[in-house]
C-alpha atoms as a PDB file:
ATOM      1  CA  UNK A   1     -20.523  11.706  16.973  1.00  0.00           C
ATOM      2  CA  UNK A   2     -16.602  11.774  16.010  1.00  0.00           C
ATOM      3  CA  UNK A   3     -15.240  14.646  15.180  1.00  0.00           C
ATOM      4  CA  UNK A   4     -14.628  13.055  11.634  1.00  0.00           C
ATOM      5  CA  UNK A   5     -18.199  12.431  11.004  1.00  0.00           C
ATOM      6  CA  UNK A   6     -19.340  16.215  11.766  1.00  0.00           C
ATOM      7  CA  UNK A   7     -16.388  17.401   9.100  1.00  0.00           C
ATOM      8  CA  UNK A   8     -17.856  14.678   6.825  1.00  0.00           C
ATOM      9  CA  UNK A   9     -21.745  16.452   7.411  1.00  0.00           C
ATOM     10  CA  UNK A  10     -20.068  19.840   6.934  1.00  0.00           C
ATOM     11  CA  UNK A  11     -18.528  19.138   3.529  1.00  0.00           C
ATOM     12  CA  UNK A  12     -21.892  17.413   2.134  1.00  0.00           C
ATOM     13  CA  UNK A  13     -23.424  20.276   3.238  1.00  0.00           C
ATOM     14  CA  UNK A  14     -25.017  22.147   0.677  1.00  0.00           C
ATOM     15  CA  UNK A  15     -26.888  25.507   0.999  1.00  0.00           C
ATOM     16  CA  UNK A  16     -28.884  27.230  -2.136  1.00  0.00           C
ATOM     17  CA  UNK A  17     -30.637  30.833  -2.004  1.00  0.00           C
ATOM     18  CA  UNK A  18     -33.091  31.110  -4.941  1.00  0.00           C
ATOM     19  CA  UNK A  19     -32.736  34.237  -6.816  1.00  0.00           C
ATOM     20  CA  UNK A  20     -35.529  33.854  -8.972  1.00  0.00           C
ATOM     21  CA  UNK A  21     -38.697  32.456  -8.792  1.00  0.00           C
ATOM     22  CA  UNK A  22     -41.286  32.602 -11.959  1.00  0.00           C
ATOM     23  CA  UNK A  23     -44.574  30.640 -11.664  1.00  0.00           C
ATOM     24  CA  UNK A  24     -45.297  29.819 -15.531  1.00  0.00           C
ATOM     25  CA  UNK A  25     -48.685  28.686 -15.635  1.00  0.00           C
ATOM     26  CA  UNK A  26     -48.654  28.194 -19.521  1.00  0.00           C
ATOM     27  CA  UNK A  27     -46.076  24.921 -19.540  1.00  0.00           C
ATOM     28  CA  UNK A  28     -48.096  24.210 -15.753  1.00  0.00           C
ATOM     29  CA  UNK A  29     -44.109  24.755 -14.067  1.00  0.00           C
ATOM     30  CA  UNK A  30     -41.839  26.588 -11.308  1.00  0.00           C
ATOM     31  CA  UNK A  31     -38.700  28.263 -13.124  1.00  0.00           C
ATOM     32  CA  UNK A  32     -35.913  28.630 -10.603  1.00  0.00           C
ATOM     33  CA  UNK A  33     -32.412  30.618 -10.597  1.00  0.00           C
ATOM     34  CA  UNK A  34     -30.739  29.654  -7.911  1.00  0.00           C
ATOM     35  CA  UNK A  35     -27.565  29.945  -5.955  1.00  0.00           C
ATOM     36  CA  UNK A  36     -26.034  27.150  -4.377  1.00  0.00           C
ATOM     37  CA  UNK A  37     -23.239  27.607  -1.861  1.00  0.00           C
ATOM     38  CA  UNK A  38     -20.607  24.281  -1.413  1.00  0.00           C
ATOM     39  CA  UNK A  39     -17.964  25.214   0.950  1.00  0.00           C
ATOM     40  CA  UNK A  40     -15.166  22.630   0.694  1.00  0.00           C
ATOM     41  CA  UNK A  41     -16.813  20.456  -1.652  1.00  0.00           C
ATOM     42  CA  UNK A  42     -17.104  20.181  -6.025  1.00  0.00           C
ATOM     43  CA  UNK A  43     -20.118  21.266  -7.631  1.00  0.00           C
ATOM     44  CA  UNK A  44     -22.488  19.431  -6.317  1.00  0.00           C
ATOM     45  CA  UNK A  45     -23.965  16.514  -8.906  1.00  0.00           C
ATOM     46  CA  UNK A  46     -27.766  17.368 -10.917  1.00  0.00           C
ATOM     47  CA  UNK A  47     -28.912  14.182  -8.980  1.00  0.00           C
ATOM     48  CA  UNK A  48     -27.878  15.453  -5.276  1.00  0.00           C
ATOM     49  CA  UNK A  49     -29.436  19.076  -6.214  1.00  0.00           C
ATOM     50  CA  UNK A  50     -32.852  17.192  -7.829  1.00  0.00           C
ATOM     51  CA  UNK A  51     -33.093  15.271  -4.247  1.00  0.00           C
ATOM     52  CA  UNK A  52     -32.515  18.381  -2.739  1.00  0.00           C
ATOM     53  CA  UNK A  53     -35.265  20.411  -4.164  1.00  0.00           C
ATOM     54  CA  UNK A  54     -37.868  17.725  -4.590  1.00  0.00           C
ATOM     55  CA  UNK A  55     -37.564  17.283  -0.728  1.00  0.00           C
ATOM     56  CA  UNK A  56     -37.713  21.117  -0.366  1.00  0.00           C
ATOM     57  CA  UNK A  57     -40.602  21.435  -2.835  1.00  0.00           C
ATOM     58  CA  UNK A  58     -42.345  18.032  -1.911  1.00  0.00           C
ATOM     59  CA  UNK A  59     -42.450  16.882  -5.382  1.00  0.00           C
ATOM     60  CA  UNK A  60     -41.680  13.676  -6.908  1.00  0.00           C
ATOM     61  CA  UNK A  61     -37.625  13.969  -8.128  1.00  0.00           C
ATOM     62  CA  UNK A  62     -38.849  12.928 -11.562  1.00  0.00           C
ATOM     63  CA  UNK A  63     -40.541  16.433 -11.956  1.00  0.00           C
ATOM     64  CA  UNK A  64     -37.348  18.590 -11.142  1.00  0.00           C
ATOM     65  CA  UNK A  65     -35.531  19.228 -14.797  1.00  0.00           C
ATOM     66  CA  UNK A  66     -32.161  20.863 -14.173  1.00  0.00           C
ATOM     67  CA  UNK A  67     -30.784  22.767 -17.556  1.00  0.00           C
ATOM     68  CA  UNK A  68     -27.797  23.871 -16.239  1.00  0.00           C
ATOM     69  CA  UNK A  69     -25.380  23.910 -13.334  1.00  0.00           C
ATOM     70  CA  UNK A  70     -21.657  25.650 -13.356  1.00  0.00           C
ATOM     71  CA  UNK A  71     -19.752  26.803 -11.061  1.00  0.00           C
ATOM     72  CA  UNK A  72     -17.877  30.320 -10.806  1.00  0.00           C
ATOM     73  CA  UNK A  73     -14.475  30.003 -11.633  1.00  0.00           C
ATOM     74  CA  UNK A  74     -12.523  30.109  -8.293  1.00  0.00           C
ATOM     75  CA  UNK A  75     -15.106  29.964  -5.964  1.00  0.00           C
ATOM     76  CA  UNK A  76     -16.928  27.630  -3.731  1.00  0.00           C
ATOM     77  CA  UNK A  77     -20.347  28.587  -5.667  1.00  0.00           C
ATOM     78  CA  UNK A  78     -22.779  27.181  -8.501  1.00  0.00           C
ATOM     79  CA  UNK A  79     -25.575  28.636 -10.217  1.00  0.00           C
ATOM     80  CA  UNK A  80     -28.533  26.713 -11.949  1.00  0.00           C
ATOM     81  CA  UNK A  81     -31.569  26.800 -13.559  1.00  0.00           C
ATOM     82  CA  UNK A  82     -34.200  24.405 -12.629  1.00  0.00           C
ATOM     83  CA  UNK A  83     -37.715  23.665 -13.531  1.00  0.00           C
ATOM     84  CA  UNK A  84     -40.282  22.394 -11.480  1.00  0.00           C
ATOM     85  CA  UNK A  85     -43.016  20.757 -12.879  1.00  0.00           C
ATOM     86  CA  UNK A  86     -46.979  19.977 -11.353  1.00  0.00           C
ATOM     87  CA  UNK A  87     -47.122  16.928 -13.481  1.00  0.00           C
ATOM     88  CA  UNK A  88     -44.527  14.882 -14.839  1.00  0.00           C
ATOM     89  CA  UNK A  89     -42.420  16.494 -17.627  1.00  0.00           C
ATOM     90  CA  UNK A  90     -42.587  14.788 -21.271  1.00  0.00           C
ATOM     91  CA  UNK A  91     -38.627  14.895 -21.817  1.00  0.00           C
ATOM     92  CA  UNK A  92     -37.937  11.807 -21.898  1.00  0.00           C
ATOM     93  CA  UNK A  93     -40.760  11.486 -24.899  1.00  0.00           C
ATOM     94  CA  UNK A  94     -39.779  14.674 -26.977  1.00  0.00           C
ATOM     95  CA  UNK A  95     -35.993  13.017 -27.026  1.00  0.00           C
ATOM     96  CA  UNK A  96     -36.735   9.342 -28.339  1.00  0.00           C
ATOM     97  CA  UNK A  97     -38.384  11.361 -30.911  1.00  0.00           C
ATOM     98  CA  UNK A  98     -34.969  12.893 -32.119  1.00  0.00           C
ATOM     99  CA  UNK A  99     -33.122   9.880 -31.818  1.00  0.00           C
ATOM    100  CA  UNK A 100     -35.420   8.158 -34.142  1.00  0.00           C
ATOM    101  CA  UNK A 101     -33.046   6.795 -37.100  1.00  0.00           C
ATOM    102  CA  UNK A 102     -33.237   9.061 -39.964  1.00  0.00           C
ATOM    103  CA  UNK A 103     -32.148   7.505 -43.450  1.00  0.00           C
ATOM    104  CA  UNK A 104     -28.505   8.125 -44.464  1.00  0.00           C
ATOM    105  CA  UNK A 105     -28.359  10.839 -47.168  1.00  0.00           C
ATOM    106  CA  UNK A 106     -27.627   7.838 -49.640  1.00  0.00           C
ATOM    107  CA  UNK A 107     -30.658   5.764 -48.697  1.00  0.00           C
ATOM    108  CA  UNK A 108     -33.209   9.199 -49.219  1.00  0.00           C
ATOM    109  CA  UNK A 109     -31.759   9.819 -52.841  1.00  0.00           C
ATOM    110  CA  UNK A 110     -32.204   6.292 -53.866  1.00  0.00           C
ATOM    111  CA  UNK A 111     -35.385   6.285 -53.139  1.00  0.00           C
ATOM    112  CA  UNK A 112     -36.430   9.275 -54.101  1.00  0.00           C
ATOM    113  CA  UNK A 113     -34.489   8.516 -57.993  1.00  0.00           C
ATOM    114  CA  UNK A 114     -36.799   5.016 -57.490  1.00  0.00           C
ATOM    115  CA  UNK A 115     -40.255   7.138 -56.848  1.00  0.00           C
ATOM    116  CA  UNK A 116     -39.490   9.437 -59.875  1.00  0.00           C
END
């Protein structure tokens, strides 16, 4: 191995300590804090962190939910908040049902003046 190729490992290289751990047996999940440490490297993106944890946690990536990841101004340092869930999370479901098209304000009085 070059000596390029072992810098190259070291900058992917991406270490997280979890803070906090809360089993929530309610919603059937795992809610994490945790603190992930990038030296010489960006925030790291949601997907490389979900591949990261599902391989840690030996669960399918589709049932790691990240809410947020930011990273502390001037530092080399990210905190997020993940969720890891038994069975596969109904996201995707719960947000087609807020896109659905709602009627334009115009369209609802019209036919509300026509059902009168």
């Amino acid at each position: 191995m070059s000596q390029e190729d072992t810098l190259y490992m070291w900058v992917d290289r991406m270490d997280f300590d979890v803070l906090e751990e809360k089993e929530n047996v309610f919603f059937a999940r795992k809610e994490l804090q945790i603190a992930i440490k990038h030296p010489k490297s960006a925030t790291p993106k949601k997907q490389e962190l979900v591949k990261e944890l599902s391989a840690k946690y030996s669960v399918p990536e589709e049932h790691v939910v990240i809410d947020f990841l930011y990273s502390k101004k001037g530092t080399n340092e990210s905190v997020a908040k993940v969720k890891i869930y038994k069975d596969r999370p109904k996201v995707k479901e719960a947000s087609k049902e807020k896109n659905k098209e709602k009627p334009n304000e115009g369209e609802s009085e019209a036919q509300t003046s026509e059902a009168k």
